[in-house]
PDB file of N, CA and C in Angstrom:
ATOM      1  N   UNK A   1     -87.593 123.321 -23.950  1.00  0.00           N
ATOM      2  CA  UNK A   1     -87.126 123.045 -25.293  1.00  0.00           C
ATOM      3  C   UNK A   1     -88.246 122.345 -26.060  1.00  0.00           C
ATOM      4  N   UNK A   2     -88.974 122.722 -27.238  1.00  0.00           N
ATOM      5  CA  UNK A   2     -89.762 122.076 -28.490  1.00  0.00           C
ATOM      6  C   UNK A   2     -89.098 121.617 -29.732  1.00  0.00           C
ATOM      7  N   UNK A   3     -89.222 120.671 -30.103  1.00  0.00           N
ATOM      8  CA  UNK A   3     -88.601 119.788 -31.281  1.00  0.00           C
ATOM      9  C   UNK A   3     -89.500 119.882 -31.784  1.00  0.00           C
ATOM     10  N   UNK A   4     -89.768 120.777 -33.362  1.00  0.00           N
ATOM     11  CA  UNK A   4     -90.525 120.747 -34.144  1.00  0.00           C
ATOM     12  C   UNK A   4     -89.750 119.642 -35.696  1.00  0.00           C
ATOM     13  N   UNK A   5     -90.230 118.423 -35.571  1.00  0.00           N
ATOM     14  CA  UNK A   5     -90.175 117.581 -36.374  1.00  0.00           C
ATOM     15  C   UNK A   5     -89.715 117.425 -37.942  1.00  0.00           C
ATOM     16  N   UNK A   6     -89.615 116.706 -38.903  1.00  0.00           N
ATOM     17  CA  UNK A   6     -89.826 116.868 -40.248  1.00  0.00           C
ATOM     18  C   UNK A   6     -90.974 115.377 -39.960  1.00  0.00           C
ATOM     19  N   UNK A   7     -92.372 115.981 -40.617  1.00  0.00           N
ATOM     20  CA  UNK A   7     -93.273 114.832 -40.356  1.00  0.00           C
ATOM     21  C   UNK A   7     -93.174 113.782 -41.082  1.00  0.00           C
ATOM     22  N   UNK A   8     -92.608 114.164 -41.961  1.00  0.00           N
ATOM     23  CA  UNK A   8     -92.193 112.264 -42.963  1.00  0.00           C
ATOM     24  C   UNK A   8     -91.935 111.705 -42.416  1.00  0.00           C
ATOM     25  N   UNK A   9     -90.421 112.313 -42.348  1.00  0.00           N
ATOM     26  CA  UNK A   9     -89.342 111.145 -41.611  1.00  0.00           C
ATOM     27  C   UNK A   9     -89.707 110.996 -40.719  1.00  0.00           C
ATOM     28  N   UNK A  10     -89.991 111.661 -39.418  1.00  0.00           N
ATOM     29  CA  UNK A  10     -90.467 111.211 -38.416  1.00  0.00           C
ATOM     30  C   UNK A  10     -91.390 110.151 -38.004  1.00  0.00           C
ATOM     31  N   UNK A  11     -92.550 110.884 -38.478  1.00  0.00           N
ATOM     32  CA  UNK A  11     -93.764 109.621 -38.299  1.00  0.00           C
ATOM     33  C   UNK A  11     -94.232 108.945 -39.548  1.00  0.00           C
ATOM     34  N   UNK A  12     -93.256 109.264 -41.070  1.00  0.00           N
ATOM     35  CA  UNK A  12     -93.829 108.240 -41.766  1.00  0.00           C
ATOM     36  C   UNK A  12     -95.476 108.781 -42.275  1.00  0.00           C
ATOM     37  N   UNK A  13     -96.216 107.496 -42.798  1.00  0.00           N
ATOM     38  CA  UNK A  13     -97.584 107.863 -42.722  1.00  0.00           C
ATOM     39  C   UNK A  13     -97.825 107.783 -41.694  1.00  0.00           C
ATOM     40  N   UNK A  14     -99.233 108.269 -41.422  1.00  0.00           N
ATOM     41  CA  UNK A  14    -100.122 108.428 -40.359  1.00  0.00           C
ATOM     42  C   UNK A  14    -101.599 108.061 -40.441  1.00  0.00           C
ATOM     43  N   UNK A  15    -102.078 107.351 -39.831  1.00  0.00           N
ATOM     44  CA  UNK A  15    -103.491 106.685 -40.089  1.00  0.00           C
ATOM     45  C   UNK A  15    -103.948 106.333 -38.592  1.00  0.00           C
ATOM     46  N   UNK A  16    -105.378 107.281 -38.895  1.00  0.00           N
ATOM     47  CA  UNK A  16    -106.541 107.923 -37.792  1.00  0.00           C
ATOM     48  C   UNK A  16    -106.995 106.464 -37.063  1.00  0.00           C
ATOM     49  N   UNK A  17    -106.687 106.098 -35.611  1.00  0.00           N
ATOM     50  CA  UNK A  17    -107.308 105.138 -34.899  1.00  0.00           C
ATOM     51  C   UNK A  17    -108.675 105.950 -34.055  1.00  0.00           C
ATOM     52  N   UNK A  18    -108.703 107.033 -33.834  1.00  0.00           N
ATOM     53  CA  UNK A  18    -109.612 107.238 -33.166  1.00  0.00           C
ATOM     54  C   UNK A  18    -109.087 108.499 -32.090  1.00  0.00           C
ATOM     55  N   UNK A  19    -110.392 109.240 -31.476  1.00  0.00           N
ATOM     56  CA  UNK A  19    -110.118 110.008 -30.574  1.00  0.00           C
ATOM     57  C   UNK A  19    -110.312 110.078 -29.102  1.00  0.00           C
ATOM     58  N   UNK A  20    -110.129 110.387 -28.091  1.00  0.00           N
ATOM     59  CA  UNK A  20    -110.850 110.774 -26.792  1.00  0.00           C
ATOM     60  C   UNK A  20    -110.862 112.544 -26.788  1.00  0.00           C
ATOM     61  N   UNK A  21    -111.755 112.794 -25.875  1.00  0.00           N
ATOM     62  CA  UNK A  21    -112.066 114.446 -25.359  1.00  0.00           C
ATOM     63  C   UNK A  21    -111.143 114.601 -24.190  1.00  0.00           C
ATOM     64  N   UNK A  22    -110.390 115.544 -23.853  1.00  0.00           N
ATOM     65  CA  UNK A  22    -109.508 115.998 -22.604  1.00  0.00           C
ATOM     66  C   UNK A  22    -110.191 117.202 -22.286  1.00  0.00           C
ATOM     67  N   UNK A  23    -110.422 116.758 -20.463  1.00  0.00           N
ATOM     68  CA  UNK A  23    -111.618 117.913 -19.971  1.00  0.00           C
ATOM     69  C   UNK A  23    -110.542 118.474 -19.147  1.00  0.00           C
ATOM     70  N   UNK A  24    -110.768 119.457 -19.303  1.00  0.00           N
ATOM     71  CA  UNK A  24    -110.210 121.281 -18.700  1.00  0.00           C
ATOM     72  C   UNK A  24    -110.118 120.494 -16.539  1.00  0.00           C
ATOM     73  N   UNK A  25    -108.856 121.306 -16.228  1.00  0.00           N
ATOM     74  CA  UNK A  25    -108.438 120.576 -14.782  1.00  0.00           C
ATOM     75  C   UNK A  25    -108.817 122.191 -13.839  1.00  0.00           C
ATOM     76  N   UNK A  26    -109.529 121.732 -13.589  1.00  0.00           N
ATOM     77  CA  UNK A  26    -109.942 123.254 -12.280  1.00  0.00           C
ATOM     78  C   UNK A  26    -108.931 122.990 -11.202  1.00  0.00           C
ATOM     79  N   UNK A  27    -108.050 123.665 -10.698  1.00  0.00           N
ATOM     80  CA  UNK A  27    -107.347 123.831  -9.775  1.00  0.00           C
ATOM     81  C   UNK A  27    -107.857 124.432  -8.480  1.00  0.00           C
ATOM     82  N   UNK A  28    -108.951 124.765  -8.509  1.00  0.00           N
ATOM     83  CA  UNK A  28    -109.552 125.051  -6.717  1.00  0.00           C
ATOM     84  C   UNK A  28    -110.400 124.008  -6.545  1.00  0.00           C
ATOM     85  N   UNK A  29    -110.864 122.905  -7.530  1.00  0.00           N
ATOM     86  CA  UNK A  29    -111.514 122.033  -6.746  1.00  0.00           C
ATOM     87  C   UNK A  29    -110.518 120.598  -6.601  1.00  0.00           C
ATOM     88  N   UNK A  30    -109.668 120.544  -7.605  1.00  0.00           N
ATOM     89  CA  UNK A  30    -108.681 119.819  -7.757  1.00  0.00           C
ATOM     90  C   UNK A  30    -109.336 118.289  -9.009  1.00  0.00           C
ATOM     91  N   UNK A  31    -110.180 119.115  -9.683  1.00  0.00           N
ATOM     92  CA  UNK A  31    -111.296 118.174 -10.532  1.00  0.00           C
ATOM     93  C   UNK A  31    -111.298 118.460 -11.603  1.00  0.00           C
ATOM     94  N   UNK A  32    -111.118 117.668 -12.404  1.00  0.00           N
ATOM     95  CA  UNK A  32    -111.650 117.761 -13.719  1.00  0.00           C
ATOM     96  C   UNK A  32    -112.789 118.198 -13.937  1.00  0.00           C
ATOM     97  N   UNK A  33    -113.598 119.034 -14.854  1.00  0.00           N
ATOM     98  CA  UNK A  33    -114.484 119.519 -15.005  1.00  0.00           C
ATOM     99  C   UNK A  33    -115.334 118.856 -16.251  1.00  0.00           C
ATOM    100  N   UNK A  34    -116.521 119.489 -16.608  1.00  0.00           N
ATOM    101  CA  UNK A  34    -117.223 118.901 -18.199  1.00  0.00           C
ATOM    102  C   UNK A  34    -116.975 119.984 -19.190  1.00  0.00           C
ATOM    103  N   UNK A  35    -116.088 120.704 -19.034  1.00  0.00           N
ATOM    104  CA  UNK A  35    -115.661 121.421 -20.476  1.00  0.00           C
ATOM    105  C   UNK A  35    -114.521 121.058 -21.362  1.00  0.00           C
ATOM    106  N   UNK A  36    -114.577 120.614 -22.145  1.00  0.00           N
ATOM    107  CA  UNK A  36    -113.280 120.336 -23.036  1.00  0.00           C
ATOM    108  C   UNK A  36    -112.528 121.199 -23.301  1.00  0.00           C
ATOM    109  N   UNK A  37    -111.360 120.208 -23.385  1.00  0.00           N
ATOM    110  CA  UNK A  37    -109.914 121.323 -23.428  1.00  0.00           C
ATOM    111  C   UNK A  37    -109.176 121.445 -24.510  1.00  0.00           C
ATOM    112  N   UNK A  38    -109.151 119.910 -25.251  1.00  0.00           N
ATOM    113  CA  UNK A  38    -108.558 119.704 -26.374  1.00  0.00           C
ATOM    114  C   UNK A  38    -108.991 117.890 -26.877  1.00  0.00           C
ATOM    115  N   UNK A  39    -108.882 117.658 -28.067  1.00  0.00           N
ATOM    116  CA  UNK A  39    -108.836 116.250 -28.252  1.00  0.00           C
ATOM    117  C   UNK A  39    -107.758 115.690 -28.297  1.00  0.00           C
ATOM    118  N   UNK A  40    -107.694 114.204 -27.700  1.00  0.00           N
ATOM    119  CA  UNK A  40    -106.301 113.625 -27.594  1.00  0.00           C
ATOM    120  C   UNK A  40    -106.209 112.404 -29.122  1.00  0.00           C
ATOM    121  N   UNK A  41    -105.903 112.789 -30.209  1.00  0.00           N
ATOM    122  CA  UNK A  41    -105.824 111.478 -31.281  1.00  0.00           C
ATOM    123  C   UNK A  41    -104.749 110.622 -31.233  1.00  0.00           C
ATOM    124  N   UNK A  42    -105.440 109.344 -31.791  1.00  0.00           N
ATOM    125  CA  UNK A  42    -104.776 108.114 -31.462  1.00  0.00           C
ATOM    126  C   UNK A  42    -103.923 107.749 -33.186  1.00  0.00           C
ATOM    127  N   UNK A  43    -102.901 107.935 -33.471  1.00  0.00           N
ATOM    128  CA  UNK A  43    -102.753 107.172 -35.016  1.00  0.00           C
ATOM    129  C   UNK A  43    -101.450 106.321 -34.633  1.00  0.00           C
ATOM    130  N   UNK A  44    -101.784 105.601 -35.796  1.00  0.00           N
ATOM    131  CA  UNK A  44    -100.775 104.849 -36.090  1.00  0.00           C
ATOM    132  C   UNK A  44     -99.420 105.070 -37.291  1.00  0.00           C
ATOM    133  N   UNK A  45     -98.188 105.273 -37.000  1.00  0.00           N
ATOM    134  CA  UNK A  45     -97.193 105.689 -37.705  1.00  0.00           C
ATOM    135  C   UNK A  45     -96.253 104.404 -38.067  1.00  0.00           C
ATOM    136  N   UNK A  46     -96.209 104.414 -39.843  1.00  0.00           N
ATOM    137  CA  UNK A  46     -95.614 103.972 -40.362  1.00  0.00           C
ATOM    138  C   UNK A  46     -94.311 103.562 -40.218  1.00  0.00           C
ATOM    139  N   UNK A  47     -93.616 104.993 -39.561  1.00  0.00           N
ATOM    140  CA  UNK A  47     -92.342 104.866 -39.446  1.00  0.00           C
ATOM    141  C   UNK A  47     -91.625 104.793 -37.683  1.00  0.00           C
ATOM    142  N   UNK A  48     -92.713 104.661 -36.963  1.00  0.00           N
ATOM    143  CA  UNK A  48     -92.270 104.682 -35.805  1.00  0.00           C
ATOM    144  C   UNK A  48     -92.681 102.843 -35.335  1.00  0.00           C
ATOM    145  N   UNK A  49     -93.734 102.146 -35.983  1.00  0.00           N
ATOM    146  CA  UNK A  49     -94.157 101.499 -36.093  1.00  0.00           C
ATOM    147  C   UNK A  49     -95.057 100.436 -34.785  1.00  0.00           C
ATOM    148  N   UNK A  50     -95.871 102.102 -34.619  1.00  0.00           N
ATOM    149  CA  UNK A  50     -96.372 102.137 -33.260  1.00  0.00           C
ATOM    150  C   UNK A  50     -97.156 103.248 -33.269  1.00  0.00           C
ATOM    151  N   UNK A  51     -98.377 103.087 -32.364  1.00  0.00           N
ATOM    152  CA  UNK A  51     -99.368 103.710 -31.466  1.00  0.00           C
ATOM    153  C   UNK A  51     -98.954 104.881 -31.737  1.00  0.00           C
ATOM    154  N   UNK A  52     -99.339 106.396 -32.119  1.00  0.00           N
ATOM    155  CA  UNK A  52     -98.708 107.812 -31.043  1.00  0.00           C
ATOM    156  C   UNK A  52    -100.028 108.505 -30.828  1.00  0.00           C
ATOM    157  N   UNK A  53     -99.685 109.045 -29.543  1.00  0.00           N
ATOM    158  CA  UNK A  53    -101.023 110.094 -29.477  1.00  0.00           C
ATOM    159  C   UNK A  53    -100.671 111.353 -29.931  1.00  0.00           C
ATOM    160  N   UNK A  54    -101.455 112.339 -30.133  1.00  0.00           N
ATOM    161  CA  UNK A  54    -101.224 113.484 -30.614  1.00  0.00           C
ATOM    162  C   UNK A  54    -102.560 114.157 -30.272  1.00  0.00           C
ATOM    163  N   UNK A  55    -102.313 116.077 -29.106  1.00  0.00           N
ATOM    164  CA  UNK A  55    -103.556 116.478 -29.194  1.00  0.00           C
ATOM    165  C   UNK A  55    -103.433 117.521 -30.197  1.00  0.00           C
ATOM    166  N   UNK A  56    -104.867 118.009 -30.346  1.00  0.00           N
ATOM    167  CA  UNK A  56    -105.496 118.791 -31.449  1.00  0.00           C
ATOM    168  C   UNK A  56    -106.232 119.979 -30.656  1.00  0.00           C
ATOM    169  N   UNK A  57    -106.147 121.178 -30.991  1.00  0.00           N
ATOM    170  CA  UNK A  57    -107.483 121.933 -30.508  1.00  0.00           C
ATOM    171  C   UNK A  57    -108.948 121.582 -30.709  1.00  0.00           C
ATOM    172  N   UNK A  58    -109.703 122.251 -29.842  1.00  0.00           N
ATOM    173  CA  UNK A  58    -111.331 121.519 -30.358  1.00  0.00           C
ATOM    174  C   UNK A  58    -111.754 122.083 -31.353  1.00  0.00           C
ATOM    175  N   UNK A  59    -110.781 123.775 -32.392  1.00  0.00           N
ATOM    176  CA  UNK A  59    -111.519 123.558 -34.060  1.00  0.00           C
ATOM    177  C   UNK A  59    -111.125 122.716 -34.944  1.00  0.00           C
ATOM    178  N   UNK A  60    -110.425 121.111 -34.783  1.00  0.00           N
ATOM    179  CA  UNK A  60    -109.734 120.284 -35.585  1.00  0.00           C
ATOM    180  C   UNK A  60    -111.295 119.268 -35.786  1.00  0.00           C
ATOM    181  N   UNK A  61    -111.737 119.112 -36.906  1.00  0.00           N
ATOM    182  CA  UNK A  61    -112.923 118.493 -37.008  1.00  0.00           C
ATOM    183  C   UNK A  61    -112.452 116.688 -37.117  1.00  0.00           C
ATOM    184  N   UNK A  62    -112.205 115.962 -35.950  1.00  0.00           N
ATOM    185  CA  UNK A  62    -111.464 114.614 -35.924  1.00  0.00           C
ATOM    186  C   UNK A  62    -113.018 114.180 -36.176  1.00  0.00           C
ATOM    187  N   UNK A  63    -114.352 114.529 -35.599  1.00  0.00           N
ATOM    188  CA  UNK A  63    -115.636 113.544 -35.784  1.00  0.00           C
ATOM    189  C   UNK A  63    -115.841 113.065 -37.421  1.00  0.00           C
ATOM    190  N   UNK A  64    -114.921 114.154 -37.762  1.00  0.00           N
ATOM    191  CA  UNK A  64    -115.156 113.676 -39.516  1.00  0.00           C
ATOM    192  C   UNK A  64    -113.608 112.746 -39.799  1.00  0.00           C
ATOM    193  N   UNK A  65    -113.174 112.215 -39.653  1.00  0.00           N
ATOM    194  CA  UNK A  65    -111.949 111.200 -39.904  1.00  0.00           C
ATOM    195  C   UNK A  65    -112.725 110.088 -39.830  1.00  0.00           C
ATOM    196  N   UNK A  66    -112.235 109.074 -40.373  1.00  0.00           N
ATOM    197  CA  UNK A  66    -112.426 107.701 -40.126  1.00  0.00           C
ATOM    198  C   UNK A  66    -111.992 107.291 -39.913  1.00  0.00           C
ATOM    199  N   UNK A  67    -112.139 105.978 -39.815  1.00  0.00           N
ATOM    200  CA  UNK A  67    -110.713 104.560 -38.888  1.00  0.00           C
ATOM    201  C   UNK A  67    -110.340 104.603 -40.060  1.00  0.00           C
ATOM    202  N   UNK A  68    -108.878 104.334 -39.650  1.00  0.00           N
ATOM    203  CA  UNK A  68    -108.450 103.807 -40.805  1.00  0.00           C
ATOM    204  C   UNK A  68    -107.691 104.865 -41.795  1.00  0.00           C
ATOM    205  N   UNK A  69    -108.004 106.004 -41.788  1.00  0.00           N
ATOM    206  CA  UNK A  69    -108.041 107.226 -42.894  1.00  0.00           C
ATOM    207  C   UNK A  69    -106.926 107.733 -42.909  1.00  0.00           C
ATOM    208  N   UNK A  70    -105.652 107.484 -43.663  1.00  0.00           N
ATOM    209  CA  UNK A  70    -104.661 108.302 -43.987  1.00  0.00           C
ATOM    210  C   UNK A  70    -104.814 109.741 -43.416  1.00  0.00           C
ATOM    211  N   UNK A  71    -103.827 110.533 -42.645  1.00  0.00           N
ATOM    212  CA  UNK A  71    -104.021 111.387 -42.230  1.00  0.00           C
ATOM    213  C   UNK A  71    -102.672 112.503 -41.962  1.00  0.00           C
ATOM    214  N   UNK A  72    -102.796 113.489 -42.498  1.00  0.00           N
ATOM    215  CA  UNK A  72    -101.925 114.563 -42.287  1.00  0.00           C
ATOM    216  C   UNK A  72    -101.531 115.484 -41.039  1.00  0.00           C
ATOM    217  N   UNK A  73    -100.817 115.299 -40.267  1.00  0.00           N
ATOM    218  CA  UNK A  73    -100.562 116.672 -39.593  1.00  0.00           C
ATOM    219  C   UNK A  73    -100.168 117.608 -39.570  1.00  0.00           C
ATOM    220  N   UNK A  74    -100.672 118.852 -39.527  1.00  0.00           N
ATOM    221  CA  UNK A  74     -99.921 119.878 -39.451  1.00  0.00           C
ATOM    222  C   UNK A  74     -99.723 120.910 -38.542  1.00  0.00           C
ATOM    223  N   UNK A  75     -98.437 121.610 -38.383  1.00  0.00           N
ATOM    224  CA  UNK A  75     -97.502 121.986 -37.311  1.00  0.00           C
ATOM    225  C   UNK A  75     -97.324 121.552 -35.960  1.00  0.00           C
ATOM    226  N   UNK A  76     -96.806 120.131 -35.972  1.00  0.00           N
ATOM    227  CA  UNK A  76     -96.227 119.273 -34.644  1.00  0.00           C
ATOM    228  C   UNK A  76     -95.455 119.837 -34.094  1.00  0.00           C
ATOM    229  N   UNK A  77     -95.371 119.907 -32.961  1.00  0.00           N
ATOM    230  CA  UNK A  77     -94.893 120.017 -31.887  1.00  0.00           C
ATOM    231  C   UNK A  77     -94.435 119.183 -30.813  1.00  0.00           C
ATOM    232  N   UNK A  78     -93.099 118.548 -30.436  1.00  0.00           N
ATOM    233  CA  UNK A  78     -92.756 117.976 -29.251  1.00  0.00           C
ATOM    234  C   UNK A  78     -92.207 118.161 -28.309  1.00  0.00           C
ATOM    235  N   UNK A  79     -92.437 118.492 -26.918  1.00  0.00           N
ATOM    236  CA  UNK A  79     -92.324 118.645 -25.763  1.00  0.00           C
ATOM    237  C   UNK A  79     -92.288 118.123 -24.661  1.00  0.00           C
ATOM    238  N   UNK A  80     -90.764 117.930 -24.765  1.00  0.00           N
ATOM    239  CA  UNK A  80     -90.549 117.076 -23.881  1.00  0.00           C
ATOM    240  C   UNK A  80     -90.707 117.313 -22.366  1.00  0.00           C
ATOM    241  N   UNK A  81     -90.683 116.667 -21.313  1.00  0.00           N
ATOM    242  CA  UNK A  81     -90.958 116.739 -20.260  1.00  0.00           C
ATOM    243  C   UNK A  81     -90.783 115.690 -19.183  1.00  0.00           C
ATOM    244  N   UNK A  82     -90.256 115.578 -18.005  1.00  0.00           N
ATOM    245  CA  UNK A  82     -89.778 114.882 -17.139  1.00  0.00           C
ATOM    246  C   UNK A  82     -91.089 114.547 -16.671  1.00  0.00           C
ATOM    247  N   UNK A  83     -90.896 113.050 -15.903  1.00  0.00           N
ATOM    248  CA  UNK A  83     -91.695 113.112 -14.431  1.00  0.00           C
ATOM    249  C   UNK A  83     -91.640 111.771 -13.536  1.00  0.00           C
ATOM    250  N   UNK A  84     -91.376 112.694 -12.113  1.00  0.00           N
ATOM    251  CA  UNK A  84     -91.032 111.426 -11.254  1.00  0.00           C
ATOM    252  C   UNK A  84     -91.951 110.844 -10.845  1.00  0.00           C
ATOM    253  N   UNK A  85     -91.718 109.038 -11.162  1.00  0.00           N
ATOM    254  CA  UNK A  85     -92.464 107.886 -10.749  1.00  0.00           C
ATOM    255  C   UNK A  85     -92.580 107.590  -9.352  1.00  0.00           C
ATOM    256  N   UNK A  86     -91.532 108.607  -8.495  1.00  0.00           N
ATOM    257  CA  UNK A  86     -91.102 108.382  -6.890  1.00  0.00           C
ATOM    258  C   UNK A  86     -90.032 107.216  -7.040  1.00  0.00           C
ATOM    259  N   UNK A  87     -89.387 106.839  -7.725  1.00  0.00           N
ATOM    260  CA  UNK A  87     -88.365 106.488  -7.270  1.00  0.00           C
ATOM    261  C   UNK A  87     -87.048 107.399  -7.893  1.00  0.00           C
ATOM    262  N   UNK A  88     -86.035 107.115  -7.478  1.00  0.00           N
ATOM    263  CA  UNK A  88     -84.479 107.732  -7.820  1.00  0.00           C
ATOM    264  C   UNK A  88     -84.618 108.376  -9.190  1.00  0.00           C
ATOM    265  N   UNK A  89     -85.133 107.866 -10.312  1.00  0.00           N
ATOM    266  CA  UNK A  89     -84.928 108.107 -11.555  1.00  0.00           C
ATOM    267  C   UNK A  89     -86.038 108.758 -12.179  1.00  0.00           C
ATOM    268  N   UNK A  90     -85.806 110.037 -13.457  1.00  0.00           N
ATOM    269  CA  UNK A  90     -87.189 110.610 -14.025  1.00  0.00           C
ATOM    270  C   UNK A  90     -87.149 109.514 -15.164  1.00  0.00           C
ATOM    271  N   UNK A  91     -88.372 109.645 -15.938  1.00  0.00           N
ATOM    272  CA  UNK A  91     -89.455 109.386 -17.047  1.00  0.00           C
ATOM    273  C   UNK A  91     -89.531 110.541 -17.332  1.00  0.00           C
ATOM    274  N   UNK A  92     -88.789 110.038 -19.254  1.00  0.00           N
ATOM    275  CA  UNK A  92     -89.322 111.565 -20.107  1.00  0.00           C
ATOM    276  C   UNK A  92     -90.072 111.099 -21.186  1.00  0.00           C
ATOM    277  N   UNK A  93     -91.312 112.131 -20.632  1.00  0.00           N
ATOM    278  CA  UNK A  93     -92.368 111.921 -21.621  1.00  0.00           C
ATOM    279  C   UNK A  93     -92.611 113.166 -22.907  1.00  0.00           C
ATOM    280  N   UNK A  94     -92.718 112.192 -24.021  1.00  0.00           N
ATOM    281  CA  UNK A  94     -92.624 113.554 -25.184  1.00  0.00           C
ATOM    282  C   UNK A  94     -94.294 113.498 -25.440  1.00  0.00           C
ATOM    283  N   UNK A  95     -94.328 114.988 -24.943  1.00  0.00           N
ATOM    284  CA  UNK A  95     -96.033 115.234 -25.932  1.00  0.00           C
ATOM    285  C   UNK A  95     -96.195 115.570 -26.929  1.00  0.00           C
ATOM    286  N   UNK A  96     -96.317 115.575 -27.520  1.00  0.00           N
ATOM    287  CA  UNK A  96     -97.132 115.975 -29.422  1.00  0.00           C
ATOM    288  C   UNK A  96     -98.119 116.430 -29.500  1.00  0.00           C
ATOM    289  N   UNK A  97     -98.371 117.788 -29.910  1.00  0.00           N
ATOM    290  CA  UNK A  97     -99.282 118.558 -30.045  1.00  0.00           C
ATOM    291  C   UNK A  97     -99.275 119.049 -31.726  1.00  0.00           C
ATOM    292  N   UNK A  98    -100.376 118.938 -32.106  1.00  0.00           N
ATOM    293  CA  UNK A  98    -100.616 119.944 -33.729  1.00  0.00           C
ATOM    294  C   UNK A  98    -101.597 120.795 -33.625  1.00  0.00           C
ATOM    295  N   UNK A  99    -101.450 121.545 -34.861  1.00  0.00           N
ATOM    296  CA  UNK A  99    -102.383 122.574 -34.888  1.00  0.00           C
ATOM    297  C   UNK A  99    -103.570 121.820 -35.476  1.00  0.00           C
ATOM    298  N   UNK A 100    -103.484 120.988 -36.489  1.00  0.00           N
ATOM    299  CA  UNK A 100    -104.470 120.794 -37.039  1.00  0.00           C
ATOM    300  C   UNK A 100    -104.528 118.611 -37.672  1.00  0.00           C
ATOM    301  N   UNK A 101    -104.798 118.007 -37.588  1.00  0.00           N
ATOM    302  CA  UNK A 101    -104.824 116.853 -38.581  1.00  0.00           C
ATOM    303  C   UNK A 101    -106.240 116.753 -39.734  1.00  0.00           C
ATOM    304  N   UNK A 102    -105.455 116.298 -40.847  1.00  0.00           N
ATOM    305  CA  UNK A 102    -106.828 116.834 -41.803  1.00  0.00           C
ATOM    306  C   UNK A 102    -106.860 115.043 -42.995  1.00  0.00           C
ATOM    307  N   UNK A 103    -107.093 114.786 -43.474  1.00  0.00           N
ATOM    308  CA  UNK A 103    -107.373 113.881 -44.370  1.00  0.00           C
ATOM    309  C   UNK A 103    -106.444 114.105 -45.478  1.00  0.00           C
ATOM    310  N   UNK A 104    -105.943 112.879 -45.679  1.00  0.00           N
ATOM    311  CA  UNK A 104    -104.652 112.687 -47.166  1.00  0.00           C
ATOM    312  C   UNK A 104    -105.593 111.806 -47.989  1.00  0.00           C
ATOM    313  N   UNK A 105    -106.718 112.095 -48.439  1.00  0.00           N
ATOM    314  CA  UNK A 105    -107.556 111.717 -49.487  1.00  0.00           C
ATOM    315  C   UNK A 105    -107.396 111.857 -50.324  1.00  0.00           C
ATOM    316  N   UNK A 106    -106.890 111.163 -51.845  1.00  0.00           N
ATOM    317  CA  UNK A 106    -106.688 111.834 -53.131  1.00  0.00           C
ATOM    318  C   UNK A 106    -107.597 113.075 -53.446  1.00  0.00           C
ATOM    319  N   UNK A 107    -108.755 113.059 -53.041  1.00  0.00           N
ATOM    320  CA  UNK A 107    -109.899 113.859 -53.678  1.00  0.00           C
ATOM    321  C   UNK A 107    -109.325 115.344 -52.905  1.00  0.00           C
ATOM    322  N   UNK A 108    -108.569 115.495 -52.057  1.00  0.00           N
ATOM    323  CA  UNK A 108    -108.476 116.359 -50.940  1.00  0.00           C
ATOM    324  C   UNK A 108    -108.178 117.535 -51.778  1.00  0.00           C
ATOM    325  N   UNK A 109    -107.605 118.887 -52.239  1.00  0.00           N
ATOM    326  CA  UNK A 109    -107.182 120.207 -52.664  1.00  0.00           C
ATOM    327  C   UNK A 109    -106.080 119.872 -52.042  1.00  0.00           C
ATOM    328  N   UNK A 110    -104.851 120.414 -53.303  1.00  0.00           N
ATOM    329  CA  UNK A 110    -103.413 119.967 -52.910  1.00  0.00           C
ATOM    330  C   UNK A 110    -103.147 121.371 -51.579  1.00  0.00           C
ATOM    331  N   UNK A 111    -104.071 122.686 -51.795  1.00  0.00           N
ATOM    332  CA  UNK A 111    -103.180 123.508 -50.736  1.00  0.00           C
ATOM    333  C   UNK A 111    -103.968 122.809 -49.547  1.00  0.00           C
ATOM    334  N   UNK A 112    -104.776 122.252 -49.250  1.00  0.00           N
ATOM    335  CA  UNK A 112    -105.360 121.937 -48.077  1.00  0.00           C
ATOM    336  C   UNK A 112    -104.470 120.869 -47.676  1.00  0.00           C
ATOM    337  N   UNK A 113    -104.046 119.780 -48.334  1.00  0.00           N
ATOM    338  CA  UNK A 113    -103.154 119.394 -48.073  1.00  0.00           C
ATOM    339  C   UNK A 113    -101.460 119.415 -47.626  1.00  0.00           C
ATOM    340  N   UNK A 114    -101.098 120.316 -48.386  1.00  0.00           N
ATOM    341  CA  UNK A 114     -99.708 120.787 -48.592  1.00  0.00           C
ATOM    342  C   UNK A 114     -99.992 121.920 -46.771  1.00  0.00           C
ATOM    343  N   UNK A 115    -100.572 122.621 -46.361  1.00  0.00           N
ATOM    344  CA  UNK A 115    -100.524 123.625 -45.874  1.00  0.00           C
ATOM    345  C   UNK A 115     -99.906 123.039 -43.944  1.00  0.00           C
ATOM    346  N   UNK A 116     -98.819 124.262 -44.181  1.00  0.00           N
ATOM    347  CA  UNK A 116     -97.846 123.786 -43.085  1.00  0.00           C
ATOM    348  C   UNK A 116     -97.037 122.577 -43.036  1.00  0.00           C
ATOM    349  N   UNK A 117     -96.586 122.184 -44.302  1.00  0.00           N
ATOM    350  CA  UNK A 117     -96.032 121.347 -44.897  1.00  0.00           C
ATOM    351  C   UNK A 117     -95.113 122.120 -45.957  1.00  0.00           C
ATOM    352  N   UNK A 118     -93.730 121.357 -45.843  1.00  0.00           N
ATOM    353  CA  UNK A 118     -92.431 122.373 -46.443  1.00  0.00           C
ATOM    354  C   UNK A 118     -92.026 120.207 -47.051  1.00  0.00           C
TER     355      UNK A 118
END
């Protein structure tokens, strides 16, 4: 099951803390490898009023965001998912995935903005 969001309400604004790289998991060596898989972004939401991560594909240009930088997502995705800690009970963890996060800069083009946004 995917819960595709309404991003207002949900997360409110959104403002860029920063990124890490997520490297690609080889399954015959049981290793992480040095090719990237996706970026994992860090923002902060207004309305959740807390931390969320969110990944991005590697054509999402995050090296150009700044701290700090008001920021748009578009087409979230949440997916939820179990997982046992080893004891009796699961942990459900929701991932968040977008297609894209881009800059809510006044200067920005309203369709660049608006796009995948209803």
């Amino acid at each position: 099951m995917k819960i595709i969001p309404e991003i207002k309400a949900t997360f409110g604004d959104t403002y860029f803390l920063g990124f890490t790289e997520k490297k690609k998991f080889d399954p015959a060596t049981n290793k992480r490898t040095e090719e990237n898989e996706s970026y994992v972004c860090r923002l902060a939401s207004s309305e959740l009023q807390g931390q969320i991560e969110v990944t991005v594909p590697l054509s999402t240009a995050v090296d150009q965001l700044k701290f700090n930088e008001k920021v748009l997502m578009q087409g979230v995705v949440i997916d939820p998912y179990a997982r046992n800690s080893g004891g009796s009970f699961a942990q459900v963890i929701l991932r968040c995935t977008a297609k894209t996060i881009i800059s809510d800069a006044p200067g920005k083009p309203a369709i660049d903005r608006s796009m995948g946004q209803k």
